[in-house]
Protein backbone atom coordinates (compact mmCIF):
# COMPACT_ATOMS: atom_id res chain seq x y z
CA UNK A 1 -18.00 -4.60 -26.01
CA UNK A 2 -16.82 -2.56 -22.78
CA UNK A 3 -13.09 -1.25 -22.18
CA UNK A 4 -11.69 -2.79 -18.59
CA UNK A 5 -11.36 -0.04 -16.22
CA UNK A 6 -8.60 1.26 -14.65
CA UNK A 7 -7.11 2.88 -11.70
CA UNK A 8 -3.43 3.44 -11.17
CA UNK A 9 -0.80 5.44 -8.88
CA UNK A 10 3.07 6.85 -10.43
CA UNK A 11 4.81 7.13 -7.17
CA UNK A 12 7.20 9.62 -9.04
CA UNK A 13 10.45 9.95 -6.79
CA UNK A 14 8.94 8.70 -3.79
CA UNK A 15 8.83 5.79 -1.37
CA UNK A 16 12.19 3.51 -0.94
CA UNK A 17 12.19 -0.51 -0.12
CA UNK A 18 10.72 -0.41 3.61
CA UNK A 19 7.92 2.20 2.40
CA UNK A 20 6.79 0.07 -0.47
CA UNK A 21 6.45 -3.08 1.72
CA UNK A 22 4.61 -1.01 4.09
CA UNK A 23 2.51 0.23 1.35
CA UNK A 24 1.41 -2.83 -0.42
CA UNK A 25 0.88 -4.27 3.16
CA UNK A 26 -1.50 -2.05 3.71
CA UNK A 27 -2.89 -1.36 0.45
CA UNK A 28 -3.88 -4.98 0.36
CA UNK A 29 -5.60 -5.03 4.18
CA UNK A 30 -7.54 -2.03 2.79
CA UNK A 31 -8.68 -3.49 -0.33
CA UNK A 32 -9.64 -7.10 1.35
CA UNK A 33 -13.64 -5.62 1.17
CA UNK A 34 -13.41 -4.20 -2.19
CA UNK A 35 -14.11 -6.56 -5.01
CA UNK A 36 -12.06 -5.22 -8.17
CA UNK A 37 -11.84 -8.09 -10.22
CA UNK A 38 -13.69 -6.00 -12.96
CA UNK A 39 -10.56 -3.35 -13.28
CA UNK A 40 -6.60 -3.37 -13.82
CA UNK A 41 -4.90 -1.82 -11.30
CA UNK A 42 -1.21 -0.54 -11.27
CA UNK A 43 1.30 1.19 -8.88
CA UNK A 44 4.60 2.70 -10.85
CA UNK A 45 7.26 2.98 -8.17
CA UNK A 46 10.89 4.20 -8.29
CA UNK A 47 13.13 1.66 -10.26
CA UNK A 48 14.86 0.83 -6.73
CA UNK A 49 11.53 -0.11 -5.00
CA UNK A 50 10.37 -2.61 -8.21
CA UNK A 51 11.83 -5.41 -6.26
CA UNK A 52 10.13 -4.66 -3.30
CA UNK A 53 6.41 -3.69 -4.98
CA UNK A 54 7.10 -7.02 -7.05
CA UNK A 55 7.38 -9.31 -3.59
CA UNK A 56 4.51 -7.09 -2.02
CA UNK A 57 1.99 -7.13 -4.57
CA UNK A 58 2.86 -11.12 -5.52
CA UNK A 59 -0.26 -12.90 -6.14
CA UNK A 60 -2.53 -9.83 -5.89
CA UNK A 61 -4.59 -8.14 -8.28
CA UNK A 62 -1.53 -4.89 -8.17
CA UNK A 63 0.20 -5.00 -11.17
CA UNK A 64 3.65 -2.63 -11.64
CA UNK A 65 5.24 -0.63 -14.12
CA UNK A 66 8.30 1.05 -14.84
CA UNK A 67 8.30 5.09 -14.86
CA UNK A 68 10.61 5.50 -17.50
CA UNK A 69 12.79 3.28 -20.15
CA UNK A 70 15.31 3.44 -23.03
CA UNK A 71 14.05 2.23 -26.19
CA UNK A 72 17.68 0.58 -26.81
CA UNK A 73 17.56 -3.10 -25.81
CA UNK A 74 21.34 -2.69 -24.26
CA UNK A 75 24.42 -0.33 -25.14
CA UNK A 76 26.26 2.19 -23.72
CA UNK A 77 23.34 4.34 -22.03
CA UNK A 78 24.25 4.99 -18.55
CA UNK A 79 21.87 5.60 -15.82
CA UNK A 80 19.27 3.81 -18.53
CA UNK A 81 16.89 0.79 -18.55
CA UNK A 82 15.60 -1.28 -21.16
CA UNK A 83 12.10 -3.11 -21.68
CA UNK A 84 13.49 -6.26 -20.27
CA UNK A 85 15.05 -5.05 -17.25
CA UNK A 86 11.40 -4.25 -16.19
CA UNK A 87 10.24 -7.07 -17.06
CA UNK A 88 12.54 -9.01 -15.73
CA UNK A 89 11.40 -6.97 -12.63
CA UNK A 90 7.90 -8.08 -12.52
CA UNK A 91 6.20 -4.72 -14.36
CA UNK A 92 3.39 -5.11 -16.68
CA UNK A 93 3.37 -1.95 -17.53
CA UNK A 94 5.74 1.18 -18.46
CA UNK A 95 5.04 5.01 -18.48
CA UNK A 96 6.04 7.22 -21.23
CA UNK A 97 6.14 10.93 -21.92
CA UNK A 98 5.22 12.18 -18.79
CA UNK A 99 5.15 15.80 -18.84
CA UNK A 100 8.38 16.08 -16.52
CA UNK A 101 10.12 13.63 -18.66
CA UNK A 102 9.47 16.76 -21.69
CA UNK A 103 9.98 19.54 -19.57
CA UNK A 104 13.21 18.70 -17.58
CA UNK A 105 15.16 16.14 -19.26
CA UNK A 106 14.19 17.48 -23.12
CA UNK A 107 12.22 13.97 -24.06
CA UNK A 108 10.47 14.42 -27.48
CA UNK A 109 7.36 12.66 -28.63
CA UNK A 110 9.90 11.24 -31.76
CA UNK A 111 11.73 9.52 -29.45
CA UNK A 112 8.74 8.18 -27.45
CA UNK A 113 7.91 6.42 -30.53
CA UNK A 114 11.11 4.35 -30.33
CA UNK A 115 10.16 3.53 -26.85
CA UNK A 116 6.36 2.97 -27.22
CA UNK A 117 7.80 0.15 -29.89
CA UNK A 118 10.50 -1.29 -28.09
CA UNK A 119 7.84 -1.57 -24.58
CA UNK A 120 5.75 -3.68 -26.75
CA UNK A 121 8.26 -5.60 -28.38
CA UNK A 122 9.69 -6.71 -24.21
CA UNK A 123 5.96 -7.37 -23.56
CA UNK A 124 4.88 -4.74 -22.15
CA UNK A 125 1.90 -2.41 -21.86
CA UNK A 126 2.86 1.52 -22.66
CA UNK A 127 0.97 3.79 -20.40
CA UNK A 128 1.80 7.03 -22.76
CA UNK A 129 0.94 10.47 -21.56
CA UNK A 130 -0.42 13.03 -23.27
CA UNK A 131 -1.52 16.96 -22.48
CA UNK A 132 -1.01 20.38 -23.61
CA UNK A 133 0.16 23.66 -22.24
CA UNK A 134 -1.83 26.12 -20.20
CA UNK A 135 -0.28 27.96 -23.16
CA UNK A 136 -1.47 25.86 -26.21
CA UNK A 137 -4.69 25.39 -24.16
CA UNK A 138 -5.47 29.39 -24.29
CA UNK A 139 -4.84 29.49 -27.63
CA UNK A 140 -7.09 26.70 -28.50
CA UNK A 141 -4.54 24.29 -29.68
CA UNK A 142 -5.37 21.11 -27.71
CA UNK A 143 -6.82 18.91 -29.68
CA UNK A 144 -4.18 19.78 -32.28
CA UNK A 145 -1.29 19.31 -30.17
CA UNK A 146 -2.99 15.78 -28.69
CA UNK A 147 -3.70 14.93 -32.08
CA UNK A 148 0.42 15.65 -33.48
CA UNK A 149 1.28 13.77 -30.16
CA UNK A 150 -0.54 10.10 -31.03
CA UNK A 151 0.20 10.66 -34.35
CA UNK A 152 4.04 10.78 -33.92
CA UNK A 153 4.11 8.62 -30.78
CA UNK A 154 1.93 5.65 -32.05
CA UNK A 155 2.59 6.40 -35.96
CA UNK A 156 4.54 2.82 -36.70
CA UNK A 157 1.42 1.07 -34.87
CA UNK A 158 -1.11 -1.20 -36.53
CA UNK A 159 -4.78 -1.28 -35.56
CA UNK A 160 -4.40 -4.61 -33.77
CA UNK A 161 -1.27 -3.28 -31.94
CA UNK A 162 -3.11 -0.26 -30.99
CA UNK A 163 -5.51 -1.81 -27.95
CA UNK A 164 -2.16 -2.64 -26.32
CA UNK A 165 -1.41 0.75 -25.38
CA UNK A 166 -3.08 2.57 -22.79
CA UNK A 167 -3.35 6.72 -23.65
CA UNK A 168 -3.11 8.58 -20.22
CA UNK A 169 -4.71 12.13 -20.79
CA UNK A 170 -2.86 14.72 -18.31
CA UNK A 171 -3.12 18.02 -19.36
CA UNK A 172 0.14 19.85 -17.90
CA UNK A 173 -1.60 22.69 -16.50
CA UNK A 174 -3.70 20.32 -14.30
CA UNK A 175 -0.30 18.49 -12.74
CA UNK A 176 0.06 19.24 -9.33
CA UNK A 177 -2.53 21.86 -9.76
CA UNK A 178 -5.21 22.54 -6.43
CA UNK A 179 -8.11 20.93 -8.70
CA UNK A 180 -8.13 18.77 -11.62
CA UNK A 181 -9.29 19.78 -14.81
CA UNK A 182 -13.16 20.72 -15.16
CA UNK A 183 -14.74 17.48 -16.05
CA UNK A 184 -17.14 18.51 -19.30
CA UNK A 185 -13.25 19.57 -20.46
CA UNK A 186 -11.61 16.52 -20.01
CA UNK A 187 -14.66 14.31 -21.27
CA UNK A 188 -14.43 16.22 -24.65
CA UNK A 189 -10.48 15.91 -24.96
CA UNK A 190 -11.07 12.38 -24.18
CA UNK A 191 -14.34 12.34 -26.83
CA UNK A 192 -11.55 14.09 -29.56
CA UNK A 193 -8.83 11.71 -28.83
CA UNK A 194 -10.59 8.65 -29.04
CA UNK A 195 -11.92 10.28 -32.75
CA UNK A 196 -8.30 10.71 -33.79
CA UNK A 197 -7.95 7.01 -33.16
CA UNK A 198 -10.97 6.06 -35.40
CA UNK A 199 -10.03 7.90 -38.24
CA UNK A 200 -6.48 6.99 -38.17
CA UNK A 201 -6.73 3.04 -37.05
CA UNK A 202 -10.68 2.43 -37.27
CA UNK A 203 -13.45 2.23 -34.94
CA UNK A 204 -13.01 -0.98 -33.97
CA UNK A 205 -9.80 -0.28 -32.66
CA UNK A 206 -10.59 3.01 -30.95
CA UNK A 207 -13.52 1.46 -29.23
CA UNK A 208 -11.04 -1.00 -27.55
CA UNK A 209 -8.42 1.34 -26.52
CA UNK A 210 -8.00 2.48 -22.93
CA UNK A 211 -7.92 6.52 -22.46
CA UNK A 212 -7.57 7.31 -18.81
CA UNK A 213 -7.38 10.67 -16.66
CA UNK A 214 -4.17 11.83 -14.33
CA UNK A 215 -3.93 15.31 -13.38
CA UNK A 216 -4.96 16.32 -10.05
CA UNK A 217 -7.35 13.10 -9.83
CA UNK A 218 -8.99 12.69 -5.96
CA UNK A 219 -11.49 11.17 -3.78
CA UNK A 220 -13.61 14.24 -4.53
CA UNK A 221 -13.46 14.76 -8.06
CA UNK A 222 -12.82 10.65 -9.01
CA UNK A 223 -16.33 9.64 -8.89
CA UNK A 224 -17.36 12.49 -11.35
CA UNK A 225 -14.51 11.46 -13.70
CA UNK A 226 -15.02 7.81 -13.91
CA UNK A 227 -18.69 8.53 -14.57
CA UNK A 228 -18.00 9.96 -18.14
CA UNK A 229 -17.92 7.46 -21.30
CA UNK A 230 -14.79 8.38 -22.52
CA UNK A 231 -12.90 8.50 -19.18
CA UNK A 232 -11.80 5.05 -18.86
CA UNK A 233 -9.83 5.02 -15.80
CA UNK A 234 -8.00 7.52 -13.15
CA UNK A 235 -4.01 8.10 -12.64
CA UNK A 236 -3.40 9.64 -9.68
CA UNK A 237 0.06 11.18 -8.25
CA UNK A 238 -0.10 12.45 -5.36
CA UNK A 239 -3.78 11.72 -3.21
CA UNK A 240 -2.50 7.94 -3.67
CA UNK A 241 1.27 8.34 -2.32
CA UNK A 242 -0.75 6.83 0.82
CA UNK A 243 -2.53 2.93 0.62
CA UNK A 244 -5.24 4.96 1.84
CA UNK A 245 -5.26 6.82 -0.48
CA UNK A 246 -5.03 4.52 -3.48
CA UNK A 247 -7.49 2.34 -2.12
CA UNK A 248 -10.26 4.96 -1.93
CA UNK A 249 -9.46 5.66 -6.18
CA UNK A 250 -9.65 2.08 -6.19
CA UNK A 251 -13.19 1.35 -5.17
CA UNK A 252 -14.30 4.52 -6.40
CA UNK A 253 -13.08 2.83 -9.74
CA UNK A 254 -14.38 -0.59 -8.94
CA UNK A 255 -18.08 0.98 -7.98
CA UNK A 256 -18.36 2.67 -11.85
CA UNK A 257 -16.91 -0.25 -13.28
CA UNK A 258 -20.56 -1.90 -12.49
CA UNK A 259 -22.57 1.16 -13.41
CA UNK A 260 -20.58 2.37 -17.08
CA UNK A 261 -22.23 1.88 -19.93
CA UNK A 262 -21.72 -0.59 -22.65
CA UNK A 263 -20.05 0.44 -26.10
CA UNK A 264 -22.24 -0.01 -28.87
């Protein structure tokens, strides 16, 4: 058994209508030599361009996602959207619990729960973040605070369930940072996190769960990423706002996908 690679962009507050057609125009010209049949790929844009990166990507191998949702399927929540408005958009996928979501607007992991469930009850795949402090990281609480974080977000899961969410390692220190983190680092949070799983929902289950890296992911420091076992994909903010951009992640993706080792 081998977990499907991955390679994926969150456009964050960036890029209206007429730059997302642009974008997937030429995202798509640039990818036309690039076979990536062997990995998902994914491009999270604002909620006002979904419409736009739906038409664009149509009948390519670009999925989308949603940045952000309410776990409520409808009610008085202004400025809110619910698992089937996105997919009612076109998105595949949804991100949760990004660190700007916890650090400006208050988000807590309890409530990610609700919306971890209610993405997979629309049909949906949750992208859920996780990452610690530089603060928690000097004091050598990482792997506890990763561990409280799946536990609370993905607590109501079962181990079937579990494969259907994809766990997006980004430690907060590393966002927006000049370099991502050091790559022996990130392959051992990776190695711990995918431990929590087995204990908690069983080998079997772990082994087929997606954990990818986003934090300062680019061109430079991709390939040695991707190379580790544990890193099973790269999210990238800001080195693939461009289609050229994205499409040098994505065949640096596509290129490991043919080298990575197979799970026992």
């Amino acid at each position: 058994m081998s977990r499907r690679l991955m390679a994926g962009t969150g456009w964050k507050m960036n890029h209206d209508r007429t730059a997302t057609r642009a974008y997937a125009k030429k995202l798509l010209a640039k990818l036309r030599g690039t076979d990536s049949r062997a990995i998902d790929l994914f491009v999270l844009p604002p909620f006002t361009s979904l419409a736009a990166a739906e038409a664009g990507f149509a009948r390519s191998a670009v999925s989308i996602g949603g940045q952000n949702m309410h776990w409520a399927e409808a009610g008085a929540w202004t400025g809110e959207i619910s698992a089937a408005m996105l997919a009612e958009s076109g998105c595949r996928y949804v991100e949760l619990a990004h660190s700007e979501r916890l650090q400006c607007c208050g988000e807590t992991y309890e409530q990610v729960r609700l919306k971890v469930n209610a993405a997979l009850a629309g049909g949906l795949m949750p992208i859920l973040c996780l990452g610690e402090t530089a603060g928690e990281k000097r004091t050598g609480k990482s792997d506890q605070v990763l561990t409280h974080q799946i536990e609370t977000a993905l607590g109501d899961l079962s181990a079937a369930a579990l494969p259907r969410v994809v766990l997006a390692y980004e430690p907060r220190w590393a966002i927006g940072a000049k370099s991502a983190a050091p790559v022996d680092y990130v392959e051992a949070r990776h190695r711990q996190l995918r431990a929590v799983l087995a204990q908690r929902w069983g080998r079997r289950a772990a082994n087929a769960t997606r954990i990818i890296y986003g934090g300062s992911v680019s061109a430079e420091n991709g390939p040695e990423l991707i190379r580790q076992p544990n890193v099973d994909g790269l999210f990238v903010g800001r080195s693939a706002w461009t289609p050229e951009g994205f499409a040098q992640i994505v065949q640096i993706v596509a290129a490991a996908a043919a080298t990575k080792e197979k799970l026992p």
